[in-house]
C-alpha atoms as a PDB file:
ATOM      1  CA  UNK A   1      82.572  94.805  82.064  1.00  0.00           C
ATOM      2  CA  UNK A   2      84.638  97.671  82.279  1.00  0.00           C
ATOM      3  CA  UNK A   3      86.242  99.267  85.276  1.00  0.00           C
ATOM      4  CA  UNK A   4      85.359 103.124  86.293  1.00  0.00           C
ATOM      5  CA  UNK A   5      88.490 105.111  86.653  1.00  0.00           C
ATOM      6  CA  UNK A   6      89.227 107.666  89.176  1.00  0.00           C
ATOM      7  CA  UNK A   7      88.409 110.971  87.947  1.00  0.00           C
ATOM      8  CA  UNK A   8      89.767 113.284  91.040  1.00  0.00           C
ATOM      9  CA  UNK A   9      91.543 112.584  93.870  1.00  0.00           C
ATOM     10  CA  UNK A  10      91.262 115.520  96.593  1.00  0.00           C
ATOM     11  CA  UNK A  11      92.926 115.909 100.211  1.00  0.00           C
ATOM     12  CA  UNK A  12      91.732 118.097 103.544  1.00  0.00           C
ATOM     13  CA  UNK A  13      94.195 118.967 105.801  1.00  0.00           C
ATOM     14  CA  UNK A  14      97.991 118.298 106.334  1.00  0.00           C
ATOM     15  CA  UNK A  15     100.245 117.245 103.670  1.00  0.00           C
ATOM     16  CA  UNK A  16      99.719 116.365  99.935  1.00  0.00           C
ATOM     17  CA  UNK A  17      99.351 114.261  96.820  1.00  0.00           C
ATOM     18  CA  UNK A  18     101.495 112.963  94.280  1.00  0.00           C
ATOM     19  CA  UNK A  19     101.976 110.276  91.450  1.00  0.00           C
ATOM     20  CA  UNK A  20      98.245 109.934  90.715  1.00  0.00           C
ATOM     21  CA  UNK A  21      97.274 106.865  88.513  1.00  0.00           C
ATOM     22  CA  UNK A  22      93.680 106.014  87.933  1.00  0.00           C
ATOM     23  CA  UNK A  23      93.003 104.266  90.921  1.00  0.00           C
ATOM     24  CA  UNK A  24      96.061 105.170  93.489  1.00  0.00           C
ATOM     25  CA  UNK A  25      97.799 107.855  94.740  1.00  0.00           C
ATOM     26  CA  UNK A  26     100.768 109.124  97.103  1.00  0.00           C
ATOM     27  CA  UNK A  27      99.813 110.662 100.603  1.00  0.00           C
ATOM     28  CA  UNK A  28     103.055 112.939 101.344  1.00  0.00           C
ATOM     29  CA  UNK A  29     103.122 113.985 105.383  1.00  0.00           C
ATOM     30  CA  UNK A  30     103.964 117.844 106.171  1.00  0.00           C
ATOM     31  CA  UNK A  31     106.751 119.066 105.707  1.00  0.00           C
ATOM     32  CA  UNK A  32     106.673 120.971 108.849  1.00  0.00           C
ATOM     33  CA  UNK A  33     106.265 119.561 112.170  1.00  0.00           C
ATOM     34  CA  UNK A  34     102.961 119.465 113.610  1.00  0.00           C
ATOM     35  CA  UNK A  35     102.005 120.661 117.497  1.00  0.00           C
ATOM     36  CA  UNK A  36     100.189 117.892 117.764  1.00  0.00           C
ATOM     37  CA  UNK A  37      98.522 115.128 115.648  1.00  0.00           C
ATOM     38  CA  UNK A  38      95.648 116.470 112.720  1.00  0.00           C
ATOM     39  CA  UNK A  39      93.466 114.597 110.929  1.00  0.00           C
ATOM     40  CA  UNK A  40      94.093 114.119 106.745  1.00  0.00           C
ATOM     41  CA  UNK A  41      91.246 113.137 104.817  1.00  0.00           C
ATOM     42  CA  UNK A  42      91.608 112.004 101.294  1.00  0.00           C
ATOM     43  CA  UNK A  43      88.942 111.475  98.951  1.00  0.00           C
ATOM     44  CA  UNK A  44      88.900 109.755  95.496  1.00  0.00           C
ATOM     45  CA  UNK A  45      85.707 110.265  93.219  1.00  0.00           C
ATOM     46  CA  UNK A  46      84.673 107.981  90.677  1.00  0.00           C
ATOM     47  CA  UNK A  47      85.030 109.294  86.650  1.00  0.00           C
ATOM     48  CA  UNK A  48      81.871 107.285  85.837  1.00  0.00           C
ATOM     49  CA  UNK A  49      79.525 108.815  88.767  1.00  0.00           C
ATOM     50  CA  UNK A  50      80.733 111.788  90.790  1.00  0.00           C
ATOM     51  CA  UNK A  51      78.625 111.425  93.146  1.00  0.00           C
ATOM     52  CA  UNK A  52      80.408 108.240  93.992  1.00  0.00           C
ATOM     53  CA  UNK A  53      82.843 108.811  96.639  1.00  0.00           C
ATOM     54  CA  UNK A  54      85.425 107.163  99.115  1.00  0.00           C
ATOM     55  CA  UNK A  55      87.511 108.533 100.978  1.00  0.00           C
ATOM     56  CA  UNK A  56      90.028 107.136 104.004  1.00  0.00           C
ATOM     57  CA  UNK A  57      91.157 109.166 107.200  1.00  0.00           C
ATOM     58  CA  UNK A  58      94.563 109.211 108.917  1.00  0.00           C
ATOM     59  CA  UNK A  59      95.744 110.856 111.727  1.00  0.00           C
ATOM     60  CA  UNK A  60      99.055 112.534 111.039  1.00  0.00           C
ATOM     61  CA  UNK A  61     101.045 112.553 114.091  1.00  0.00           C
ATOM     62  CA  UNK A  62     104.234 115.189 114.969  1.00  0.00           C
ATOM     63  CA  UNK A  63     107.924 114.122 114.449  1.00  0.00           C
ATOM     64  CA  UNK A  64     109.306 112.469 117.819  1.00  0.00           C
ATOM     65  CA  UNK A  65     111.406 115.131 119.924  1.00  0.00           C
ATOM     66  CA  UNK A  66     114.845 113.714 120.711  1.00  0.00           C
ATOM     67  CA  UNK A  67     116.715 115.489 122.867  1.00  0.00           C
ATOM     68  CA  UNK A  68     120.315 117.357 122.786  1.00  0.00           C
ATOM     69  CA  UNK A  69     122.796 114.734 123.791  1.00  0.00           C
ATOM     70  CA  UNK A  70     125.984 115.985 125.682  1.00  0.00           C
ATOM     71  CA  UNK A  71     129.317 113.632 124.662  1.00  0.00           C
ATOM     72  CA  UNK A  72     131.635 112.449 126.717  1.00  0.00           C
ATOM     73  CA  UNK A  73     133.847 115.368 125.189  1.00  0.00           C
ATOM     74  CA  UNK A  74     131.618 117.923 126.511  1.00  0.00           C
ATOM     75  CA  UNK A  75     130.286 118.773 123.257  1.00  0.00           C
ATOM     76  CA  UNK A  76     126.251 118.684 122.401  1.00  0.00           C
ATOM     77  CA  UNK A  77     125.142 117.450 119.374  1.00  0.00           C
ATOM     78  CA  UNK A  78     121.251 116.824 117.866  1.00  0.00           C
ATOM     79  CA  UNK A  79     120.970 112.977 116.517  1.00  0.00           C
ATOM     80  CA  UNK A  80     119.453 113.403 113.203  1.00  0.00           C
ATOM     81  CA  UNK A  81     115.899 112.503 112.362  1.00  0.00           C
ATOM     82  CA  UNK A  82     114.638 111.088 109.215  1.00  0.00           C
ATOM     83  CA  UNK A  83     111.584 113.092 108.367  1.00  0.00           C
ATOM     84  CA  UNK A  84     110.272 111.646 105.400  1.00  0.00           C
ATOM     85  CA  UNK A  85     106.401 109.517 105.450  1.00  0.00           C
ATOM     86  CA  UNK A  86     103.813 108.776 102.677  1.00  0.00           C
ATOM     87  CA  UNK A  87     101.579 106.193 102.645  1.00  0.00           C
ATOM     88  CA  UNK A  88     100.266 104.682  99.018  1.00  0.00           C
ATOM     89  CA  UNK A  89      96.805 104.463  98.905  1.00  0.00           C
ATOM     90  CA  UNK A  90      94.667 102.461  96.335  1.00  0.00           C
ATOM     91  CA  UNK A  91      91.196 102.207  95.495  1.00  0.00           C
ATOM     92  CA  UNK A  92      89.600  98.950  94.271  1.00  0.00           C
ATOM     93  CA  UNK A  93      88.262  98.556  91.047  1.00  0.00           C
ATOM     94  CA  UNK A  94      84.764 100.106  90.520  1.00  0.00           C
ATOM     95  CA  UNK A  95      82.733  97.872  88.057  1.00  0.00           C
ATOM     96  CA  UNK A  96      80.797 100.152  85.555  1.00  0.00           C
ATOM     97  CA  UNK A  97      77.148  99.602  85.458  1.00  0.00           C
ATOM     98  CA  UNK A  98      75.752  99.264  82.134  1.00  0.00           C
END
């Protein structure tokens, strides 16, 4: 039995995709921060049947606000933030129908 490969992989709303392989690909969050948290939809749809679908829903939430610090020197600094999230998402084997 053979497996049914992923023919398209499509997103709605923040962010993006990358390093698409037949059955998995890379959910990249906004580069911008977000006023508050949006929902990201990503769909894959089967190569053998496209009107077989799944898809998976996240919730993308905004960076954390950290405050300006004031040092004992009297000098204010901003404590960096890491802003970088994706999420790897995979799709189980589909077995073809013969």
């Amino acid at each position: 039995m053979q497996e049914a490969a992923i023919n398209a992989w499509s997103l709605t709303g923040p962010g993006s995709l990358s390093n698409s392989t037949g059955l998995s690909v890379t959910y990249n969050s906004p580069t911008t921060n977000l006023t508050g948290g949006q929902p990201a939809t990503v769909m894959a749809t089967s190569g053998a049947d496209q009107t077989e679908r799944a898809s998976v829903q996240i919730t993308v939430n905004p960076y954390p606000r950290i405050p300006f610090q004031t040092l004992a020197n009297g000098s204010v600094r901003t404590p960096s933030v890491h802003r970088r999230r994706k999420a790897v998402l995979a799709v189980s084997p589909i077995p073809a129908t013969d």
